[in-house]
Protein backbone atom coordinates (compact mmCIF):
# COMPACT_ATOMS: atom_id res chain seq x y z
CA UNK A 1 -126.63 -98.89 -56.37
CA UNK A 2 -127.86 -95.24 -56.70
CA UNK A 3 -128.11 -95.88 -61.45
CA UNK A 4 -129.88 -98.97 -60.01
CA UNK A 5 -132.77 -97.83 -58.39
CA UNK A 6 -133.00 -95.11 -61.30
CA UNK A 7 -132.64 -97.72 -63.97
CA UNK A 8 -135.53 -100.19 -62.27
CA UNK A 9 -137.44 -97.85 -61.69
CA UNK A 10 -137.70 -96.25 -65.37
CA UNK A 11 -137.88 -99.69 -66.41
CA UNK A 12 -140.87 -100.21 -64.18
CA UNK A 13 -142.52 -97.04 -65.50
CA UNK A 14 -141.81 -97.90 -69.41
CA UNK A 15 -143.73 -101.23 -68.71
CA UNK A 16 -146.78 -99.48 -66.42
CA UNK A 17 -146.45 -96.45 -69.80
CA UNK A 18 -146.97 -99.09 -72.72
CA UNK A 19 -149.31 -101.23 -70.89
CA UNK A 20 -151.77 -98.29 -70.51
CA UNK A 21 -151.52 -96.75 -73.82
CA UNK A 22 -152.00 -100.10 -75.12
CA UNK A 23 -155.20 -100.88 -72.94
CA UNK A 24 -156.42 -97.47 -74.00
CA UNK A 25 -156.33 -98.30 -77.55
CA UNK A 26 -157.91 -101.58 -77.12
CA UNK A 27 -154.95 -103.77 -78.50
CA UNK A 28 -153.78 -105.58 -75.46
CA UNK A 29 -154.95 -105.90 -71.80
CA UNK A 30 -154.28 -109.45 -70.10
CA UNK A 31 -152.41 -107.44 -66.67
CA UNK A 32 -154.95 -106.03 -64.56
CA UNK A 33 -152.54 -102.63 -64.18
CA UNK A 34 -155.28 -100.84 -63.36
CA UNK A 35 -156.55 -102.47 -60.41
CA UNK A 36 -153.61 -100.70 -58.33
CA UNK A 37 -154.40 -97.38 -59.26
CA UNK A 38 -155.07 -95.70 -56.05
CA UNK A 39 -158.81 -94.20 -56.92
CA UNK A 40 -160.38 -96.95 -58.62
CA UNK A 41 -159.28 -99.58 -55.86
CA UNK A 42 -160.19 -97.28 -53.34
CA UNK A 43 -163.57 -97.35 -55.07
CA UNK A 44 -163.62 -101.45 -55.57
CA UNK A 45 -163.57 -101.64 -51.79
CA UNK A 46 -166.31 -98.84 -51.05
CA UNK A 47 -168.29 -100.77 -53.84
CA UNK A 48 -167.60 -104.25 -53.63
CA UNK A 49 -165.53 -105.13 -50.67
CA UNK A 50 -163.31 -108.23 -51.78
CA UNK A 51 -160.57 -109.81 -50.27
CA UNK A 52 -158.58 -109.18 -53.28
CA UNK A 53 -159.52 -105.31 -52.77
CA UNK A 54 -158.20 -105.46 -49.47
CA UNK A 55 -155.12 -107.01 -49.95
CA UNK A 56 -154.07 -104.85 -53.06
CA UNK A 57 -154.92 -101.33 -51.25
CA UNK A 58 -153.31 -102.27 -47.88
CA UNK A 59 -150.31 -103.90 -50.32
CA UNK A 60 -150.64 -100.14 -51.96
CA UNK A 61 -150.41 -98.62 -48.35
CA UNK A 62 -147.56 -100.63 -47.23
CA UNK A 63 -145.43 -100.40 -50.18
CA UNK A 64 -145.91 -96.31 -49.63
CA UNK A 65 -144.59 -96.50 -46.18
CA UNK A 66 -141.50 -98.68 -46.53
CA UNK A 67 -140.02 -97.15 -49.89
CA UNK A 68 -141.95 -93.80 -50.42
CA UNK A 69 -143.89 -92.48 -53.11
CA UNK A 70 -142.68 -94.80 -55.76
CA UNK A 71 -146.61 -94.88 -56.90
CA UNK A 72 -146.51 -91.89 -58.28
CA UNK A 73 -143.27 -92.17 -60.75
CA UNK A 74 -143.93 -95.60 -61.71
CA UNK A 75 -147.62 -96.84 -61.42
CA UNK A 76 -149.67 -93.35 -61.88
CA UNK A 77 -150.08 -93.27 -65.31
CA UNK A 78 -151.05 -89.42 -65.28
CA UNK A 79 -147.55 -89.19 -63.73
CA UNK A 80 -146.04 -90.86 -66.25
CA UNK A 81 -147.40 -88.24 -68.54
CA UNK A 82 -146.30 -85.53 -66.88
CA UNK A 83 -142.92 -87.40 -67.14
CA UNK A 84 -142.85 -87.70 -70.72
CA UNK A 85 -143.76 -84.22 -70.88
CA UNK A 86 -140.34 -83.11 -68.90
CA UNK A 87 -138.25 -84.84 -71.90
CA UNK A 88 -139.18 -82.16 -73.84
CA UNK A 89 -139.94 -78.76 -71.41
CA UNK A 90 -136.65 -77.57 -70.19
CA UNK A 91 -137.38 -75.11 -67.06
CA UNK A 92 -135.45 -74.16 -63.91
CA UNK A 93 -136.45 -76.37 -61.04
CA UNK A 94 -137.02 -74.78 -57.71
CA UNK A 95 -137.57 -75.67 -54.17
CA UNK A 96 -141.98 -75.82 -53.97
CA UNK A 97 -143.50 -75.01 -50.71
CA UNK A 98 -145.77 -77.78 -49.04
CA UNK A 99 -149.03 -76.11 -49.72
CA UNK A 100 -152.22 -77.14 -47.35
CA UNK A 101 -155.05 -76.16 -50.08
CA UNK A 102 -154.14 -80.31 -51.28
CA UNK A 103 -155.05 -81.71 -48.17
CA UNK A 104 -158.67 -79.92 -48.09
CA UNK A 105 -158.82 -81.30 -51.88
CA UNK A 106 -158.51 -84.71 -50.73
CA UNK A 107 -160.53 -84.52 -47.91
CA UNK A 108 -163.55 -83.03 -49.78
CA UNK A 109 -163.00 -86.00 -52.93
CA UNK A 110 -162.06 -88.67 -50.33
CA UNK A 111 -165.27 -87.41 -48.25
CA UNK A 112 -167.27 -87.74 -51.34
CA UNK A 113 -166.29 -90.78 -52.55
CA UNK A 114 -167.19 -92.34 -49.32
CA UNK A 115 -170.49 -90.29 -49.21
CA UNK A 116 -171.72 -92.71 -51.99
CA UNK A 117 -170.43 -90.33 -55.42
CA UNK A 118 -167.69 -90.31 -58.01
CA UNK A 119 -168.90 -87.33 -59.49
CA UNK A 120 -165.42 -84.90 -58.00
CA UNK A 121 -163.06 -87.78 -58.53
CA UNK A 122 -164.22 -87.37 -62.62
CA UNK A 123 -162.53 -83.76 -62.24
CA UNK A 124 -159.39 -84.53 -60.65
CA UNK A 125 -157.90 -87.48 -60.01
CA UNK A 126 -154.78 -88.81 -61.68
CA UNK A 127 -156.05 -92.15 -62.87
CA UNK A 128 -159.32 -91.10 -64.24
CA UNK A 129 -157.93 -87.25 -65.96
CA UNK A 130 -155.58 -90.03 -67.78
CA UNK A 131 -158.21 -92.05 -69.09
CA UNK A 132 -160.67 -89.56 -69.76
CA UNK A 133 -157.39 -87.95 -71.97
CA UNK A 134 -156.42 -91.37 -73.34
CA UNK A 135 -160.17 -91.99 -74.47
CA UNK A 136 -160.13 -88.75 -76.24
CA UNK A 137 -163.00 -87.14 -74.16
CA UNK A 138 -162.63 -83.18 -74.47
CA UNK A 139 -162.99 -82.94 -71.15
CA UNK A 140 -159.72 -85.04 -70.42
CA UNK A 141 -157.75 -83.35 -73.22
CA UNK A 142 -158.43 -79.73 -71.95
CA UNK A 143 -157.18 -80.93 -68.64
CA UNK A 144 -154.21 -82.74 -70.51
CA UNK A 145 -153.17 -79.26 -72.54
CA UNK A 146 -153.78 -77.23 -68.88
CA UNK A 147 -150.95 -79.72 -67.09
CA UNK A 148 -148.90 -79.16 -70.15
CA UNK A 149 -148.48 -75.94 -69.11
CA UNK A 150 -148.51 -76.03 -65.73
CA UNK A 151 -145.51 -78.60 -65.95
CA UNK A 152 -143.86 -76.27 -68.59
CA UNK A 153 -143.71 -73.72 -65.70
CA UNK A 154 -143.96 -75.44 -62.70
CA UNK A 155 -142.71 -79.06 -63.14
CA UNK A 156 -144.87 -81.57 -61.74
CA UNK A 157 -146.79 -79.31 -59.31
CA UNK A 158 -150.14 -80.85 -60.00
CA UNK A 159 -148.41 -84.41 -58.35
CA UNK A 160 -147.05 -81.80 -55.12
CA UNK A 161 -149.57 -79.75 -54.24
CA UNK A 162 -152.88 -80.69 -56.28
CA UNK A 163 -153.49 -84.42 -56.76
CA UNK A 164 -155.81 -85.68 -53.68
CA UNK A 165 -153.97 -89.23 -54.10
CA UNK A 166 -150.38 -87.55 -53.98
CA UNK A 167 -151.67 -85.88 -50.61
CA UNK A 168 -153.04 -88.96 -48.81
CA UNK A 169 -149.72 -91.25 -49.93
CA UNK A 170 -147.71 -88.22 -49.03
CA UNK A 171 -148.65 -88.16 -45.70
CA UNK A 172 -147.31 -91.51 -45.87
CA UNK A 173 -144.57 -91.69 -47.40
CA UNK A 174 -143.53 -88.54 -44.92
CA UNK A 175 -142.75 -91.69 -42.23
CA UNK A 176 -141.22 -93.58 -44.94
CA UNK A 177 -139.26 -96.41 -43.57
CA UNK A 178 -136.77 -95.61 -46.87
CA UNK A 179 -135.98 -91.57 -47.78
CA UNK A 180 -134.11 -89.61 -49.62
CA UNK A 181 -131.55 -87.83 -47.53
CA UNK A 182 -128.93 -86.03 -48.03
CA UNK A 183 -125.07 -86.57 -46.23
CA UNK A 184 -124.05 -83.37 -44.72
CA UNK A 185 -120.41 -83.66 -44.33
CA UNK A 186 -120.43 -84.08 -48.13
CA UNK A 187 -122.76 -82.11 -49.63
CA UNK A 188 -121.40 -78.87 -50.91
CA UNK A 189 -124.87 -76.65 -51.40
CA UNK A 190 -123.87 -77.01 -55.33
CA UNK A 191 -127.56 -77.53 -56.06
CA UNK A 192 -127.04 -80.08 -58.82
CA UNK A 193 -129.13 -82.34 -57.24
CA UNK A 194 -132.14 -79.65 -57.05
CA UNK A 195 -131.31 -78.66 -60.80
CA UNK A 196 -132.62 -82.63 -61.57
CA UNK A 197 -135.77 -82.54 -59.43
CA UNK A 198 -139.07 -82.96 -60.96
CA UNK A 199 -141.04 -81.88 -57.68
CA UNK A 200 -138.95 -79.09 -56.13
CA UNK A 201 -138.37 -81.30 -53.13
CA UNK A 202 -134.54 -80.47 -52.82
CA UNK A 203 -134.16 -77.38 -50.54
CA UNK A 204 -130.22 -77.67 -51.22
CA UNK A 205 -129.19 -74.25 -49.44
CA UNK A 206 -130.71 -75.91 -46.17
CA UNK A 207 -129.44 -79.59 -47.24
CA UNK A 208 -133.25 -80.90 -46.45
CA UNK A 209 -135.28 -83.20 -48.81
CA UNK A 210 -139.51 -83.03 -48.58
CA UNK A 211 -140.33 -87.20 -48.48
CA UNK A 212 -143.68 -86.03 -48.37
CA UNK A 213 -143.54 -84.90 -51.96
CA UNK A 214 -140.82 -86.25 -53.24
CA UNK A 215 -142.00 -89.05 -55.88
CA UNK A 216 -138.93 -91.37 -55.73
CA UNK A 217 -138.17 -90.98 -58.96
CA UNK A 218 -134.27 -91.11 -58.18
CA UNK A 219 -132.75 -88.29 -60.53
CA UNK A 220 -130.84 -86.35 -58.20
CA UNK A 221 -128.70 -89.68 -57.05
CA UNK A 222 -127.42 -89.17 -60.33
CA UNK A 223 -127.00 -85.97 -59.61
CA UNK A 224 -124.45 -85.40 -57.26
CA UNK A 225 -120.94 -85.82 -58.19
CA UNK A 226 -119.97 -86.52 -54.19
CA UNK A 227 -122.50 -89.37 -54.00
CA UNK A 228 -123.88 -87.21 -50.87
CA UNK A 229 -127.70 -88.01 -52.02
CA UNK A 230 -128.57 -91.15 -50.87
CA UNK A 231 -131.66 -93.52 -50.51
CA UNK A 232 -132.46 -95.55 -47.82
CA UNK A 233 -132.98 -95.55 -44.05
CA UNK A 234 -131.40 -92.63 -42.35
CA UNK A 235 -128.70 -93.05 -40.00
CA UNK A 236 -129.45 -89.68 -38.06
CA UNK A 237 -132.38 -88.92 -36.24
CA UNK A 238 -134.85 -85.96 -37.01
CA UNK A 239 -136.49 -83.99 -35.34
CA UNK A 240 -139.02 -84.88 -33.24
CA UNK A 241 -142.46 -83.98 -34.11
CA UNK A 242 -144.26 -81.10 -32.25
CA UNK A 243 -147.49 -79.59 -33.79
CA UNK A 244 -147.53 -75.99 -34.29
CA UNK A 245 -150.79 -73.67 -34.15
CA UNK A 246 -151.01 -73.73 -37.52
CA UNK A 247 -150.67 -77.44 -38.24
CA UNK A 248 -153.41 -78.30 -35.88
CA UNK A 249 -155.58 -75.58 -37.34
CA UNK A 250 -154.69 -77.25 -40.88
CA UNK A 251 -155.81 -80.79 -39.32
CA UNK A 252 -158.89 -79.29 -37.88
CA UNK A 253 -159.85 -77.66 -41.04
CA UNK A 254 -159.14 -81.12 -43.20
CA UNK A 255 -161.26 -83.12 -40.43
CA UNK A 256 -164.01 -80.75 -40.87
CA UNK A 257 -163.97 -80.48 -44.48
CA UNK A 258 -163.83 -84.68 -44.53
CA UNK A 259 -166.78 -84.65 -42.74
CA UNK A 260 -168.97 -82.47 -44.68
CA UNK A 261 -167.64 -83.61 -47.70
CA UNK A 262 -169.38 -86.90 -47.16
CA UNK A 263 -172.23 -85.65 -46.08
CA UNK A 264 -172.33 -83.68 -48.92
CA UNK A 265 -171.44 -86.49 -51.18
CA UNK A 266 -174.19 -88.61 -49.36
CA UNK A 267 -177.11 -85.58 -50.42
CA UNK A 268 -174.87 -85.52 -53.95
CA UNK A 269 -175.37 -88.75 -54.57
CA UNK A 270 -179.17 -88.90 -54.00
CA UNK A 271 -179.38 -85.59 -56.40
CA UNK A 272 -177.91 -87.10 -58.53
CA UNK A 273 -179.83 -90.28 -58.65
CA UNK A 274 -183.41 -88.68 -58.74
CA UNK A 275 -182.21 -86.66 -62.16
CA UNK A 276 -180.95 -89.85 -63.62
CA UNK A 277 -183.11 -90.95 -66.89
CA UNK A 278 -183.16 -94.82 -67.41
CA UNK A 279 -180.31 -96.32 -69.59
CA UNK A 280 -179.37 -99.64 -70.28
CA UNK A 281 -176.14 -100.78 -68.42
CA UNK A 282 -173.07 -103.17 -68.71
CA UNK A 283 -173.93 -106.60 -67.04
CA UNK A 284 -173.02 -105.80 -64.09
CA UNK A 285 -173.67 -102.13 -63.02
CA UNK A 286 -176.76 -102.94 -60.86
CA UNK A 287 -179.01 -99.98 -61.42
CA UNK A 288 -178.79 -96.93 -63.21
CA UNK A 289 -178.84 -94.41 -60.08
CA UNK A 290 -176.39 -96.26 -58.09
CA UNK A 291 -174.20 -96.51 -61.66
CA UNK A 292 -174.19 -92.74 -62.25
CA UNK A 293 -172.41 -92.02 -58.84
CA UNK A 294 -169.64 -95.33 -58.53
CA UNK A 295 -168.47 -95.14 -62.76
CA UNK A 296 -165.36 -93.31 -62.61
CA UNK A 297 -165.87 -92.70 -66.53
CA UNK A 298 -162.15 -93.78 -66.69
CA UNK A 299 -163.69 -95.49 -70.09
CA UNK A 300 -161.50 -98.42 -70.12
CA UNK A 301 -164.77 -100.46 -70.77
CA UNK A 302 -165.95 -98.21 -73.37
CA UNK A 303 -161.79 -98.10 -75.33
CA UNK A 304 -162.19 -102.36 -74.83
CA UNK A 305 -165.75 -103.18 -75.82
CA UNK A 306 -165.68 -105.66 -79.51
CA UNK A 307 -169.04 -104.60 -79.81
CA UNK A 308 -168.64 -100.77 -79.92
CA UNK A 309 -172.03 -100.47 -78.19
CA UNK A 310 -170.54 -98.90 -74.80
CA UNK A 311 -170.75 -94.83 -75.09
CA UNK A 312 -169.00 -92.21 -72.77
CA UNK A 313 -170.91 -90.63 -70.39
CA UNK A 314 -173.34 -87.34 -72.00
CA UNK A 315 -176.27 -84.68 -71.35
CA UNK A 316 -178.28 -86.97 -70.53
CA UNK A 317 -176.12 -89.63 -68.66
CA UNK A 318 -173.50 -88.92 -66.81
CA UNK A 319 -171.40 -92.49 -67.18
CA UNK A 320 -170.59 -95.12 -69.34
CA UNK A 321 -174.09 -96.39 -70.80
CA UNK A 322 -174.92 -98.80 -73.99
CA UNK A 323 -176.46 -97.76 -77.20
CA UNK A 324 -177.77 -100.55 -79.41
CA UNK A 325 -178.08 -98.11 -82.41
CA UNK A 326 -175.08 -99.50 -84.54
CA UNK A 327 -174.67 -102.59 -82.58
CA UNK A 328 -175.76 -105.44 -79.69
CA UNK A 329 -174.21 -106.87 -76.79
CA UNK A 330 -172.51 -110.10 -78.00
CA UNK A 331 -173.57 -113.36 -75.86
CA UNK A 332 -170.18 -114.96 -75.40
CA UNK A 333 -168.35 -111.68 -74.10
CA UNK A 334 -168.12 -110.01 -70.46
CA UNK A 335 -164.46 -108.14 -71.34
CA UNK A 336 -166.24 -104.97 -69.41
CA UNK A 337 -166.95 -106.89 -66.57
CA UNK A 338 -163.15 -108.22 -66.68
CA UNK A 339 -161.72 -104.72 -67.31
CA UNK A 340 -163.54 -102.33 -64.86
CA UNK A 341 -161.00 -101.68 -62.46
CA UNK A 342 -163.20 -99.88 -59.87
CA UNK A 343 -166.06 -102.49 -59.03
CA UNK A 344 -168.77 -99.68 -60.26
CA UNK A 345 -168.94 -103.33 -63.15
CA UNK A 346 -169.19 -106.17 -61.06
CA UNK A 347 -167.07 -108.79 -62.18
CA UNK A 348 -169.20 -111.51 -63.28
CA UNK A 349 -168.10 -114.64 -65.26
CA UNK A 350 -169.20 -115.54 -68.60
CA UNK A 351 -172.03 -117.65 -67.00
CA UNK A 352 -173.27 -115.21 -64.90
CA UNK A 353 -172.82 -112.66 -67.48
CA UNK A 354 -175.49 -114.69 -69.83
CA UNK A 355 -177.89 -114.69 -67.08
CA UNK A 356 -178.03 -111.05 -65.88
CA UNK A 357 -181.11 -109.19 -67.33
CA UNK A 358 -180.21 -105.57 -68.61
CA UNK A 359 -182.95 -105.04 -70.34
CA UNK A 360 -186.29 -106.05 -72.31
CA UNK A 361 -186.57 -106.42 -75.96
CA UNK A 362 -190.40 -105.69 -77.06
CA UNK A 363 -191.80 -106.11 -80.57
CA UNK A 364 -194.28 -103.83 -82.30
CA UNK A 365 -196.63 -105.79 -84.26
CA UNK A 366 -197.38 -102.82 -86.32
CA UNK A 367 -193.85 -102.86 -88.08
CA UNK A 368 -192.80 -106.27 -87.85
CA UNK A 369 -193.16 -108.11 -91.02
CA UNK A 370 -193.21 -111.67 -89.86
CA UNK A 371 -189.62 -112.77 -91.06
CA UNK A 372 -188.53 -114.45 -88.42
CA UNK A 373 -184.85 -113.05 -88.24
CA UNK A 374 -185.04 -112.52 -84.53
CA UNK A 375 -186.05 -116.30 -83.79
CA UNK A 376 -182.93 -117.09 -85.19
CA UNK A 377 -180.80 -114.50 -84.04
CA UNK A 378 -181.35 -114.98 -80.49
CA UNK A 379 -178.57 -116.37 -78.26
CA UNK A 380 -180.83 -117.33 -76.02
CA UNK A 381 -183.41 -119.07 -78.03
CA UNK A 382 -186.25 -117.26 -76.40
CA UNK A 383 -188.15 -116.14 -78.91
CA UNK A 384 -190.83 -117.93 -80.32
CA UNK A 385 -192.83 -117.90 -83.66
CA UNK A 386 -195.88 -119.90 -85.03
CA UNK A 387 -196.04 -119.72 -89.22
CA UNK A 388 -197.90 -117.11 -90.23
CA UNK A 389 -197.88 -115.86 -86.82
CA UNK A 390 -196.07 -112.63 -84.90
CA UNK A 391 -192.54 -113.45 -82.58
CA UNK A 392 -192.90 -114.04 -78.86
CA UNK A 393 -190.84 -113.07 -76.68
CA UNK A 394 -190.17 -114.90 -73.05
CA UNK A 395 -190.16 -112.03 -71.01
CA UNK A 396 -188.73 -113.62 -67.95
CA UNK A 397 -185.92 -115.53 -69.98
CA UNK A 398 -184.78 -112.13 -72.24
CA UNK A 399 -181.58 -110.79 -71.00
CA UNK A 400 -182.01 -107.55 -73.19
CA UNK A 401 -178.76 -108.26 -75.47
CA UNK A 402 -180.30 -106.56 -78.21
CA UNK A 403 -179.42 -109.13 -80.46
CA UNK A 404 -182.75 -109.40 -82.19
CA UNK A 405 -183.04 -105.65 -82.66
CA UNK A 406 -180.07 -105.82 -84.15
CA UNK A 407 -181.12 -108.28 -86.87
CA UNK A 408 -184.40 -107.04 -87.27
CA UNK A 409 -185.10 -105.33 -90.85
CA UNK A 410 -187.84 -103.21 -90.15
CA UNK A 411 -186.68 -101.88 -86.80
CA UNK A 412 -189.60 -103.36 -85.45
CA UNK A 413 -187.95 -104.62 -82.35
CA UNK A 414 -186.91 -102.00 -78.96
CA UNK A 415 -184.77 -103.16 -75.96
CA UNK A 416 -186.06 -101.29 -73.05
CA UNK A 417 -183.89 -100.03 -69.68
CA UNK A 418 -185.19 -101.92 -66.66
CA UNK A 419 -184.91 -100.69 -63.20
CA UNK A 420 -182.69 -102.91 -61.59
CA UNK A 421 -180.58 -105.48 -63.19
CA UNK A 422 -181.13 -109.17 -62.44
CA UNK A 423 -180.26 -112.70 -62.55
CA UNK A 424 -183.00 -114.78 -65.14
């Protein structure tokens, strides 16, 4: 039973691995993988509270508490990096101490996040450091080289004592239903089973396993030659809890820092939103302040766009944005919509998609030569043109596709950024 929950489980994990890589590239994304990362649904439901939302994060919750941290060594795709990494970095594993710093690192994210900005989940969180990396955004290949090394020395420390989502389902998957546990009367203290531990959760001189960061990858079943590591519900009671001084002063100080944080993120957010310079958006995004502070910049819409027209977040906006300069926004696609995994792109069907206004195309009589391309080009047949006579365009009927600057010749024709996106 014990190669059988290792051999699922890798399994699981080679799937959740290919699937990613090949959604990052662009090549193949029909499963909605994404949509359980931890972060971006946690975002979907702050942003667009669906029943779907709620029953894949309480789904997320539940499958935490009865088998453990199985998230994070199967479905975090950062963690599956980190993973890969460890088939080539051979280090000495050792017990890690259960460090508090992570849980003020949540709370302060966590407290943002609900604040109303996404603008500290960008620097650290699992799903959206893999993206950024996957994407090829510096940013998210400095971080990428940085865990290299910190897993090269320190296994996967970033997943025990760093990663705001390993914190919250560590709590969690400390009351596990299912745990790792170790038999006493068989184990010997050989430390075989610590030797094969990714986390340092294995304190095998005191025979105790950390559930709380242990990420149920199931190496050290393997490990033992007495079969005294097992998995499931233990048999023997523990100890019953009692809060010491410095636990509560820990809870006080998270509580505390939770609060400010969204506070903070709530005076964040509007910052952040009065700098913002007007872009044109997905189909989808709303308005550009709100945009800025719920995009995760995980760029999944950006790697998947046919078009090429959606950009990474820069200097002068901090999130996924369109530029029509080598492109336009075809008609008969919404695959952002579709892929955005967060909510921060509404998910809009094709219909709904054709009728949402993201911006206004204008034409400058004193360029345009009268050719007529744009009349044609237009998906939505709104432009109109008497011989001899200059375009015009329906203002209330143009959806800002950039179609028609696209096939104009004489660059005659601008899409402008509107404030707020709309249904025509």
């Amino acid at each position: 039973m014990n190669k059988f929950y290792r051999y699922f489980r890798v399994a699981v994990a080679l799937i959740i691995g290919t699937l990613s890589v090949l959604a990052f590239t662009g090549l193949f994304y029909p499963v909605k993988i994404f949509d359980m990362q931890f972060t971006a649904l946690a975002q979907r439901l702050l942003v667009d509270f669906s029943t779907i939302a709620i029953l894949l994060f309480v789904a997320l919750i539940l499958v935490t508490f009865l088998f453990g941290r199985i998230y994070c060594s199967t479905l975090c795709p950062f963690g599956l990096y980190q993973e890969f990494l460890m088939l080539f970095f051979r280090h000495k594993n050792r017990t890690q101490q259960n460090k508090p710093h992570k849980y003020l690192i949540a709370a302060i994210v966590f407290g943002a996040l609900i604040g109303g900005t996404a603008c500290l989940v960008r620097y650290i969180d699992p799903y959206t450091l893999f993206a950024s990396t996957a994407s090829g955004a510096w940013f998210g290949i400095g971080v990428a080289v940085l865990i290299a090394v910190l897993v090269w020395f320190k296994g996967r420390m970033f997943c025990t004592n760093i990663c705001p989502v390993g914190a919250v389902l560590g709590l969690i998957s400390k009351h596990a239903v299912n745990k790792i546990y170790m038999n006493d009367n068989l184990c010997v203290s050989c430390g075989l089973c610590a030797s094969k531990c990714p986390t340092g959760s294995i304190d095998f001189k005191n025979k105790s396993i950390n559930n709380e960061t242990c990420i149920k990858c199931f190496k050290c079943l393997d490990g033992c030659n007495r079969n005294s590591i097992r998995y499931g519900i233990k048999p023997i009671r523990e100890t019953p809890f009692s809060p010491s001084r410095r636990n509560l002063l820990i809870s006080g100080a998270v509580v505390a820092a939770f609060a400010l944080a969204v506070k903070g993120g709530i005076d964040l957010g509007k910052t952040i939103a009065a700098k913002i310079k007007k872009v044109i958006l997905p189909a989808g995004a709303g308005n550009a302040e709100d945009f800025a502070n719920h995009c995760l910049n995980c760029n999944l819409c950006v790697q998947n766009c046919p078009m090429k027209i959606l950009k990474k977040a820069n200097e002068n906006y901090p999130a996924v944005h369109i530029d029509y300069s080598d492109g336009f926004c075809d008609y008969d696609c919404n695959k952002c919509s579709q892929v955005c995994p967060s909510g921060a792109i509404k998910r809009l069907t094709l219909t709904e998609k054709q009728k949402t206004k993201i911006g206004l195309a204008i034409i400058d009589e004193n360029k345009c030569v009268k050719c007529g391309l744009c009349v044609m080009k237009c998906p939505r047949q709104i432009i109109d043109q008497k011989r001899g006579e200059f375009p015009q365009i329906k203002a209330d009927e143009c959806i800002g596709c950039g179609a028609c600057q696209n096939a104009c010749p004489v660059k005659a024709i601008t899409i402008l950024p509107i404030d707020e996106q709309k249904t025509v």
